[in-house]
PDB file of N, CA and C in Angstrom:
ATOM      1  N   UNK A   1       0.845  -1.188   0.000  1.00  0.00           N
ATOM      2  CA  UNK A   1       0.000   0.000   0.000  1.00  0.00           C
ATOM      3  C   UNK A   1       0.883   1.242   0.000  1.00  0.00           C
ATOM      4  N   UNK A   2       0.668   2.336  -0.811  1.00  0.00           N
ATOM      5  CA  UNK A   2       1.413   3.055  -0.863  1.00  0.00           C
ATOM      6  C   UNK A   2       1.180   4.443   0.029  1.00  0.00           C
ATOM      7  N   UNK A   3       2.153   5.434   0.732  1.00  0.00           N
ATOM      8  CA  UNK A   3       1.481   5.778   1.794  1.00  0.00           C
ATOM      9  C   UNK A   3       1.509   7.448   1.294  1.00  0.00           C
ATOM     10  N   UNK A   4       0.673   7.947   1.562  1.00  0.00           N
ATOM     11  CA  UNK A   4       0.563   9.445   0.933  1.00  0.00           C
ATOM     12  C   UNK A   4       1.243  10.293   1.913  1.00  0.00           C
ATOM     13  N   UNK A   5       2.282  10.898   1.717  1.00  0.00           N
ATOM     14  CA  UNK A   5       2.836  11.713   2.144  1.00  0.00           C
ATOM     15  C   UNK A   5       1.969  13.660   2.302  1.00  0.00           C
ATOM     16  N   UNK A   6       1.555  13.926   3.635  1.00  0.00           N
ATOM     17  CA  UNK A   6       0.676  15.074   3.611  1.00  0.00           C
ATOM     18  C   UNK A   6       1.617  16.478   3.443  1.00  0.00           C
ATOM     19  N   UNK A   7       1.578  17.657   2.411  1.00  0.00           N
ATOM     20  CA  UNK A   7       1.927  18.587   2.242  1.00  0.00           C
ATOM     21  C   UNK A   7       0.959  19.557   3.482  1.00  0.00           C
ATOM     22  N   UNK A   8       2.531  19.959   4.165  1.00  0.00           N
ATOM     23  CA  UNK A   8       2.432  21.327   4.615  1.00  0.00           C
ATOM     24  C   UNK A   8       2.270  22.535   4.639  1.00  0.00           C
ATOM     25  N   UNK A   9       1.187  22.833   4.504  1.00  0.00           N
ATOM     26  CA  UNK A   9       1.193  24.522   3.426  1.00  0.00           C
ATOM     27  C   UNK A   9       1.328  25.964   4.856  1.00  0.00           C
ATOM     28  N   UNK A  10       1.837  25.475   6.333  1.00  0.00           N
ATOM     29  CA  UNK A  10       1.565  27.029   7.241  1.00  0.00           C
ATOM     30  C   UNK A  10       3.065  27.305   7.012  1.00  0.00           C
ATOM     31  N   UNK A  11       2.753  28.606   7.215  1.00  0.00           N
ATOM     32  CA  UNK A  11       3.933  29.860   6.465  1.00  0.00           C
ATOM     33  C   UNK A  11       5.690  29.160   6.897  1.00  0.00           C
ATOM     34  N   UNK A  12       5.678  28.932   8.766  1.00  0.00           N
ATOM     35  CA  UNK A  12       6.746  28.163   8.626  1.00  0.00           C
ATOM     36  C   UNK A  12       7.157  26.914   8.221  1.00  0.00           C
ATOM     37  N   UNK A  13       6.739  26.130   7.569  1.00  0.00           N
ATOM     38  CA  UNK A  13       7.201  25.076   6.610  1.00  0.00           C
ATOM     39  C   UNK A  13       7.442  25.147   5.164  1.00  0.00           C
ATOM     40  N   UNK A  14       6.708  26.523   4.633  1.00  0.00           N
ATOM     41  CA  UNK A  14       7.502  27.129   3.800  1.00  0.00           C
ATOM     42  C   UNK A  14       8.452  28.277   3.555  1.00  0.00           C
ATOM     43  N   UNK A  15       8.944  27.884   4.687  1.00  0.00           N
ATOM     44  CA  UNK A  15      10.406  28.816   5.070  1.00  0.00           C
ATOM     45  C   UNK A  15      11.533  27.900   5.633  1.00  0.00           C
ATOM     46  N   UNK A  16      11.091  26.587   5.515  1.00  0.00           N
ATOM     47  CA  UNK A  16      11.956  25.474   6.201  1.00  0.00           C
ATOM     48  C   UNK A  16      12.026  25.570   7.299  1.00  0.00           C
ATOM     49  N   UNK A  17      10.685  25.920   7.974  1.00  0.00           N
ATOM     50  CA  UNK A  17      10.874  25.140   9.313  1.00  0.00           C
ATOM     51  C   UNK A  17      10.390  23.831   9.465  1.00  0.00           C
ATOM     52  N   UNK A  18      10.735  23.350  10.607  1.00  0.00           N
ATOM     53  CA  UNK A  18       9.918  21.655  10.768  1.00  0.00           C
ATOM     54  C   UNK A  18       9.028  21.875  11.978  1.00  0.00           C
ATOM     55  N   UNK A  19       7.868  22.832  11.165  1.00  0.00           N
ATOM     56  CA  UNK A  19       6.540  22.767  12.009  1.00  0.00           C
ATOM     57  C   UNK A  19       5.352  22.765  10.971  1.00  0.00           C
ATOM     58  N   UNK A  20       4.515  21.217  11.225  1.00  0.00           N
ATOM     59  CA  UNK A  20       3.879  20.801  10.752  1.00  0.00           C
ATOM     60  C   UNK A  20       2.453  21.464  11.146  1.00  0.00           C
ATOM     61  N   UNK A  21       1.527  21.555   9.619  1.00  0.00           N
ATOM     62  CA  UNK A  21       0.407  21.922   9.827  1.00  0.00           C
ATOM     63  C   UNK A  21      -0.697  21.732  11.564  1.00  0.00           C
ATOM     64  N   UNK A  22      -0.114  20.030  11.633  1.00  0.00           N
ATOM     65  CA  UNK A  22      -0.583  19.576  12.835  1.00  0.00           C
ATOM     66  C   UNK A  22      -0.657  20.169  13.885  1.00  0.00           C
ATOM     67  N   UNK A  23       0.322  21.044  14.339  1.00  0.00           N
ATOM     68  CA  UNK A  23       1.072  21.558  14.978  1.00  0.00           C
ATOM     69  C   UNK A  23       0.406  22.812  15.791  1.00  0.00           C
ATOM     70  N   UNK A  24       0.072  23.246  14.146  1.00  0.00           N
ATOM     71  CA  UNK A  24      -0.384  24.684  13.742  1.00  0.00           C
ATOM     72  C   UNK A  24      -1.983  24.571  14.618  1.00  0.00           C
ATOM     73  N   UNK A  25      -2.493  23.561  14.134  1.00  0.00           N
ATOM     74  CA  UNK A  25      -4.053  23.082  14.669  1.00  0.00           C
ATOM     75  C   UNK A  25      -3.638  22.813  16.059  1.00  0.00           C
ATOM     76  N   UNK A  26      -3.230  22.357  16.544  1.00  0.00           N
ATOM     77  CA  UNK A  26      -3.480  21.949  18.226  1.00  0.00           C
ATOM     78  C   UNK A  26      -2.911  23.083  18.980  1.00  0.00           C
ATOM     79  N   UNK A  27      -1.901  23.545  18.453  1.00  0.00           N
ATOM     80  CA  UNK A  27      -1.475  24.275  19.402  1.00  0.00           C
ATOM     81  C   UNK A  27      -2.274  25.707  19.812  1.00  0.00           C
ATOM     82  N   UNK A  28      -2.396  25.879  18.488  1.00  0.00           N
ATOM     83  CA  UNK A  28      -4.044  26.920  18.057  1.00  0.00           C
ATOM     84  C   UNK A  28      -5.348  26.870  18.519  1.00  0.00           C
ATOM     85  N   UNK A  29      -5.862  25.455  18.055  1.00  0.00           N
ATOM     86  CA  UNK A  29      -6.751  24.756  18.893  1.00  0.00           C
ATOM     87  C   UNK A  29      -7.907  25.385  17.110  1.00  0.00           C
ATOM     88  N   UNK A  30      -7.108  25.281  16.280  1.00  0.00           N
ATOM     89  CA  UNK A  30      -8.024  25.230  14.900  1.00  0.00           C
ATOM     90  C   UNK A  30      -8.492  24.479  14.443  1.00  0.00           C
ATOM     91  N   UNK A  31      -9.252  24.336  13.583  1.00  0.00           N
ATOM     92  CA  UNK A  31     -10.240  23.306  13.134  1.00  0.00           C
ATOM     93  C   UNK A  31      -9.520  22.616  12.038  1.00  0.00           C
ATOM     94  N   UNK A  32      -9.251  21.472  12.568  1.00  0.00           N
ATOM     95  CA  UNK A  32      -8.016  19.905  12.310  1.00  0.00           C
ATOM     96  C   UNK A  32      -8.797  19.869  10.688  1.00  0.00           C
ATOM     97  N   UNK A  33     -10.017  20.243  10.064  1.00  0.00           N
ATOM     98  CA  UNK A  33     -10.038  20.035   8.247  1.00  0.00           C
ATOM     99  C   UNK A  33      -8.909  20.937   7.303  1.00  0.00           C
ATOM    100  N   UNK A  34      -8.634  22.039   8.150  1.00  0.00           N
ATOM    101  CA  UNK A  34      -8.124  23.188   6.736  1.00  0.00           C
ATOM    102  C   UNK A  34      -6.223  22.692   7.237  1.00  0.00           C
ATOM    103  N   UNK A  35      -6.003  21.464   8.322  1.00  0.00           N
ATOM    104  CA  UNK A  35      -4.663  20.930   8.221  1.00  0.00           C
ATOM    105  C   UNK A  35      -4.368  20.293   6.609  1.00  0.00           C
ATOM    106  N   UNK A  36      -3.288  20.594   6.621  1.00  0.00           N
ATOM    107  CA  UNK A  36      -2.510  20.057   5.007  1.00  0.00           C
ATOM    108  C   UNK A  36      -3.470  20.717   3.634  1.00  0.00           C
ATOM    109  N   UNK A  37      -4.008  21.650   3.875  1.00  0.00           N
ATOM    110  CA  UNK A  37      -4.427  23.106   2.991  1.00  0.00           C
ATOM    111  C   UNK A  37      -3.456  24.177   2.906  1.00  0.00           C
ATOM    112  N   UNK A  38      -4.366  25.038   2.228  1.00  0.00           N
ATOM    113  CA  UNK A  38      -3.736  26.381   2.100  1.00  0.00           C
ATOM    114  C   UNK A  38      -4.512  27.195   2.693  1.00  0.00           C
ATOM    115  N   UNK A  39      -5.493  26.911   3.529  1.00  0.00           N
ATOM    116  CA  UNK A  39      -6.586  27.581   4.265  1.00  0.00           C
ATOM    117  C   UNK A  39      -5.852  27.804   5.601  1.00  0.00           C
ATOM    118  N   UNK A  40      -5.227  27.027   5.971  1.00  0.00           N
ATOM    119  CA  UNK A  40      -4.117  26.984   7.568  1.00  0.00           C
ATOM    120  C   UNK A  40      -3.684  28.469   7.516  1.00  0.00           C
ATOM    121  N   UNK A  41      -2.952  29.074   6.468  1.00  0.00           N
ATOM    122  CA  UNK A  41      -2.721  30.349   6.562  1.00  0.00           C
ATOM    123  C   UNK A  41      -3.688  31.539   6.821  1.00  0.00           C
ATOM    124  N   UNK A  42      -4.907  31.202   5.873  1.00  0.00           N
ATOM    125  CA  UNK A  42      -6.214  32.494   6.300  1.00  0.00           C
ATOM    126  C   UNK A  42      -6.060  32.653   7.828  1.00  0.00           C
ATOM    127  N   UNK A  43      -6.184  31.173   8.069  1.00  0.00           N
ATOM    128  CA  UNK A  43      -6.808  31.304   9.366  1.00  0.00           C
ATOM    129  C   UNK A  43      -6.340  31.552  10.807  1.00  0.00           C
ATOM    130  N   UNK A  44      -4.790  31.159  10.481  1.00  0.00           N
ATOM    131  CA  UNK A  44      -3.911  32.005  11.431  1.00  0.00           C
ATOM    132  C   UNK A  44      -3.668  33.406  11.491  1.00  0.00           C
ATOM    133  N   UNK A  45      -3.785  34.155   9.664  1.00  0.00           N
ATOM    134  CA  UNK A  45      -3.950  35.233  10.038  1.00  0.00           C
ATOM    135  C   UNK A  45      -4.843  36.358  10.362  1.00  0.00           C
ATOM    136  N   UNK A  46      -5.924  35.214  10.694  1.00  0.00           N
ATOM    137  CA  UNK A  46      -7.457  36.040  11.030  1.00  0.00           C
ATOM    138  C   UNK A  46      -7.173  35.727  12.361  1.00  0.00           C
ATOM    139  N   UNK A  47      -6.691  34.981  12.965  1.00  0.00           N
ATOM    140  CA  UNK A  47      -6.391  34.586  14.365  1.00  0.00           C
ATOM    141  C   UNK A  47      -5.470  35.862  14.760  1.00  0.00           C
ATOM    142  N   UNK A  48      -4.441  35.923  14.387  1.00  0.00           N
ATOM    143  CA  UNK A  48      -3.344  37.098  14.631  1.00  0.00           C
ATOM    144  C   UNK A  48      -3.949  38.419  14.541  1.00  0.00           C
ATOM    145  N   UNK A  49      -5.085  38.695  13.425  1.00  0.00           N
ATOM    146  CA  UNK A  49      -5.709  40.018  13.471  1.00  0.00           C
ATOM    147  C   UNK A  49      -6.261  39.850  14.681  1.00  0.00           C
ATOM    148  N   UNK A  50      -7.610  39.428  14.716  1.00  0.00           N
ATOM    149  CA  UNK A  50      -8.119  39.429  16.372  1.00  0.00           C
ATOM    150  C   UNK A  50      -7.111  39.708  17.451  1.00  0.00           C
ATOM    151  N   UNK A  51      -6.176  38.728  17.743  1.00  0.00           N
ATOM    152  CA  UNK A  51      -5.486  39.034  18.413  1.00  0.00           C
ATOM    153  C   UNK A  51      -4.073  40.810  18.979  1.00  0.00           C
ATOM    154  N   UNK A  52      -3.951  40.852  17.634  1.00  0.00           N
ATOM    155  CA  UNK A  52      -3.227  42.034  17.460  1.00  0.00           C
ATOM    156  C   UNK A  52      -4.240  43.197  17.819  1.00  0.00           C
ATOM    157  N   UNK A  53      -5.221  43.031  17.412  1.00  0.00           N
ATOM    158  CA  UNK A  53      -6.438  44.280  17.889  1.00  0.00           C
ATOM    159  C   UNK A  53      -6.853  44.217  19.362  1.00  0.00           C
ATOM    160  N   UNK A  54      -6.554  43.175  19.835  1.00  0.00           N
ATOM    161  CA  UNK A  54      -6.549  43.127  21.358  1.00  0.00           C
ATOM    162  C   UNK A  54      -5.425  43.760  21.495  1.00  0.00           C
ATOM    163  N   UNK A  55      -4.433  43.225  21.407  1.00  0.00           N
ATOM    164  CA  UNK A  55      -3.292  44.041  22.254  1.00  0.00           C
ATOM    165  C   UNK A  55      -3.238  45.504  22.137  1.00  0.00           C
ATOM    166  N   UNK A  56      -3.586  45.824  20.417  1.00  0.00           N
ATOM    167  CA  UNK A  56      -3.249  47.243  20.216  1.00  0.00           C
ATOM    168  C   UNK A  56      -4.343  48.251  21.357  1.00  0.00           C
ATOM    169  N   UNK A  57      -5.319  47.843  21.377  1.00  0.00           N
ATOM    170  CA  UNK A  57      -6.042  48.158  22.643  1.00  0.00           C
ATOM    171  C   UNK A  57      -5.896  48.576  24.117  1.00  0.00           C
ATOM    172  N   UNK A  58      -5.630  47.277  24.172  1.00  0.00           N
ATOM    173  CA  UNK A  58      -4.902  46.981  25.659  1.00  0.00           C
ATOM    174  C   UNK A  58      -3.529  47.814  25.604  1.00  0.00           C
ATOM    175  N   UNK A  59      -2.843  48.713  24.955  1.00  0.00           N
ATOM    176  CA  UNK A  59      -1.977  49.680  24.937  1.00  0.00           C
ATOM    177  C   UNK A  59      -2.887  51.364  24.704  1.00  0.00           C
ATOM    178  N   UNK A  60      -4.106  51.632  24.342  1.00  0.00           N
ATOM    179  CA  UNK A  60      -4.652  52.439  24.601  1.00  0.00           C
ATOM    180  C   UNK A  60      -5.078  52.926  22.957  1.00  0.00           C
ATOM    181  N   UNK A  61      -4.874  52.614  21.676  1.00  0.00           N
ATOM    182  CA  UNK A  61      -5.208  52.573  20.805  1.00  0.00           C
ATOM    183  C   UNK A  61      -6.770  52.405  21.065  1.00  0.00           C
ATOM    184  N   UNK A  62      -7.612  53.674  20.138  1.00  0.00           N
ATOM    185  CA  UNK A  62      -8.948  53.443  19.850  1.00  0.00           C
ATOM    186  C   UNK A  62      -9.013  51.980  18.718  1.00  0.00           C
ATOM    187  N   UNK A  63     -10.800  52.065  19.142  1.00  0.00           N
ATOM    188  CA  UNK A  63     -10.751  50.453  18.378  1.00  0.00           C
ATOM    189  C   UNK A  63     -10.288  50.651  16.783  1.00  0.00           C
ATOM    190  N   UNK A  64     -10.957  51.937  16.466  1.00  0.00           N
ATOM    191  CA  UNK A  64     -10.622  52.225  14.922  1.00  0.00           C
ATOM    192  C   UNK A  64      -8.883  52.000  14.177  1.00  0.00           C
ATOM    193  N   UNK A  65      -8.457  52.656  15.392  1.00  0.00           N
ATOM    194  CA  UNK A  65      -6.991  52.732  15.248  1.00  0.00           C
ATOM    195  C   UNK A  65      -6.454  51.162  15.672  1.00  0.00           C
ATOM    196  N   UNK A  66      -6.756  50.319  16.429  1.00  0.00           N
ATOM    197  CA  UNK A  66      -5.853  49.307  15.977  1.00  0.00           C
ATOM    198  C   UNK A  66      -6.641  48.063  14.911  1.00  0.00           C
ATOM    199  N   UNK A  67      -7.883  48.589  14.722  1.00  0.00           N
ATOM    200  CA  UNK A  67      -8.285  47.145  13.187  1.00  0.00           C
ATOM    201  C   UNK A  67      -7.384  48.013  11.989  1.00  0.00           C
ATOM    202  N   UNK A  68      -6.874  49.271  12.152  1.00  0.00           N
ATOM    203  CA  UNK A  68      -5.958  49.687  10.850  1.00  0.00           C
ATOM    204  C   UNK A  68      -4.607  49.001  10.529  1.00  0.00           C
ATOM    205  N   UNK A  69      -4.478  49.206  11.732  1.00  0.00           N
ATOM    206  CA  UNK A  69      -2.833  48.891  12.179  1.00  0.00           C
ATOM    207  C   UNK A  69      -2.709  47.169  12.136  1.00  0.00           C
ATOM    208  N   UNK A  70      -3.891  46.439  13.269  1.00  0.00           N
ATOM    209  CA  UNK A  70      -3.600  44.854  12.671  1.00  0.00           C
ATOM    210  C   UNK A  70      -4.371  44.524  11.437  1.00  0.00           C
ATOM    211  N   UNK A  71      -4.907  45.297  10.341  1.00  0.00           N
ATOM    212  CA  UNK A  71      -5.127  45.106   9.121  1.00  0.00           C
ATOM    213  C   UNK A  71      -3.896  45.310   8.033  1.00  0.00           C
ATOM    214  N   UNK A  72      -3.062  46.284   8.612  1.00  0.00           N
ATOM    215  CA  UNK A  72      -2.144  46.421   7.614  1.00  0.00           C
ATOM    216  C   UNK A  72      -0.574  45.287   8.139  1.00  0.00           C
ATOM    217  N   UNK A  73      -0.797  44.907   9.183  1.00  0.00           N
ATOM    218  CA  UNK A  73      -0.155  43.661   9.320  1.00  0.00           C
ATOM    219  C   UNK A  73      -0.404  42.707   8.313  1.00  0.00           C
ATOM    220  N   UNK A  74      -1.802  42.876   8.429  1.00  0.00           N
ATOM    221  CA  UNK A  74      -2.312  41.019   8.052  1.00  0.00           C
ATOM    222  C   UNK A  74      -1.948  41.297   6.625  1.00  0.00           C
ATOM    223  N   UNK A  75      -2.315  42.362   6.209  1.00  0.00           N
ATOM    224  CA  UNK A  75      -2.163  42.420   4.466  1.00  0.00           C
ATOM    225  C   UNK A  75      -0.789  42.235   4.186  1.00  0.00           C
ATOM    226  N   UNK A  76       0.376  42.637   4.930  1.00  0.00           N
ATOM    227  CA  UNK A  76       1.951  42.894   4.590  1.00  0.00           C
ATOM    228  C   UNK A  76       1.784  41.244   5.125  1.00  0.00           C
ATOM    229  N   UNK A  77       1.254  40.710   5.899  1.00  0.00           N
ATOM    230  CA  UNK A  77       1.825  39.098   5.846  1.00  0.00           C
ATOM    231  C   UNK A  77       1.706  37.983   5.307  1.00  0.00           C
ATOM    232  N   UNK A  78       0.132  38.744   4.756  1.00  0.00           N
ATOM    233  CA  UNK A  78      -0.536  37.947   3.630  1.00  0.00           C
ATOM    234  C   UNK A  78       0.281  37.879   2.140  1.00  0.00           C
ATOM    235  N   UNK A  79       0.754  38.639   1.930  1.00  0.00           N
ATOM    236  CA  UNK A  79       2.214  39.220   0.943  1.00  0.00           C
ATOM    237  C   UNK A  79       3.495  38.230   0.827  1.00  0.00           C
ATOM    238  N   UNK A  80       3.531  38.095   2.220  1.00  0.00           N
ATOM    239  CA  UNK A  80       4.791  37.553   2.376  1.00  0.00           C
ATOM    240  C   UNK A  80       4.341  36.441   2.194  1.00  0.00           C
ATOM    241  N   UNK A  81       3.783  36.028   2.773  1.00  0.00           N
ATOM    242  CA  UNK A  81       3.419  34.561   2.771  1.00  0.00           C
ATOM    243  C   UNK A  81       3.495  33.962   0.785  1.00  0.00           C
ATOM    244  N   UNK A  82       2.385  34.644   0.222  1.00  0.00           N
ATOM    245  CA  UNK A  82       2.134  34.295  -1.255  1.00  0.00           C
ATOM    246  C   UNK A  82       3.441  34.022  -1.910  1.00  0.00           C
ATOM    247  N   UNK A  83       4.668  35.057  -1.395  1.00  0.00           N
ATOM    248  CA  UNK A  83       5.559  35.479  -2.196  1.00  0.00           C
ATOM    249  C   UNK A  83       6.306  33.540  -1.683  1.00  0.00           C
ATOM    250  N   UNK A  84       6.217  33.346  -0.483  1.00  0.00           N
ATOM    251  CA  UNK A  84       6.893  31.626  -0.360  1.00  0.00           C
ATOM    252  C   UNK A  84       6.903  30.381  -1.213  1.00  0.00           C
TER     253      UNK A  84
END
């Protein structure tokens, strides 16, 4: 039987790291279907926006002012990422 080898598509495994999609899901606590996709990336960086808009907050940034600021993250990482 021949055994299918699963492609890694989150940003560090295409930068050569050895962190597997799997990884990405548990440690995240994401939903184990979009593992060994290209969806793993949306969704970490919709995870990181949320998150970044908390913090920018929690430093005193109005709400307006940090969905700008972790929007123009997500877009410059969304960039990077494609460019891998």
């Amino acid at each position: 039987m021949e055994r299918l080898i699963k492609q890694n598509y989150n940003r560090l495994s295409k930068q050569g790291i050895d962190y597997s999609d799997s990884d990405f899901i548990e440690t995240f606590k994401l939903d184990p279907a979009i593992a060994n996709t290209p969806e793993i990336n949306n969704a970490m960086l919709d995870l990181m926006y949320r998150k970044n808009v908390e913090n920018y907050m929690n430093i005193g940034h109005s709400e307006g002012k940090a969905k700008a600021e972790a929007g123009r993250l997500r877009a410059q990482t969304k960039k990077e990422i494609a460019l891998l």
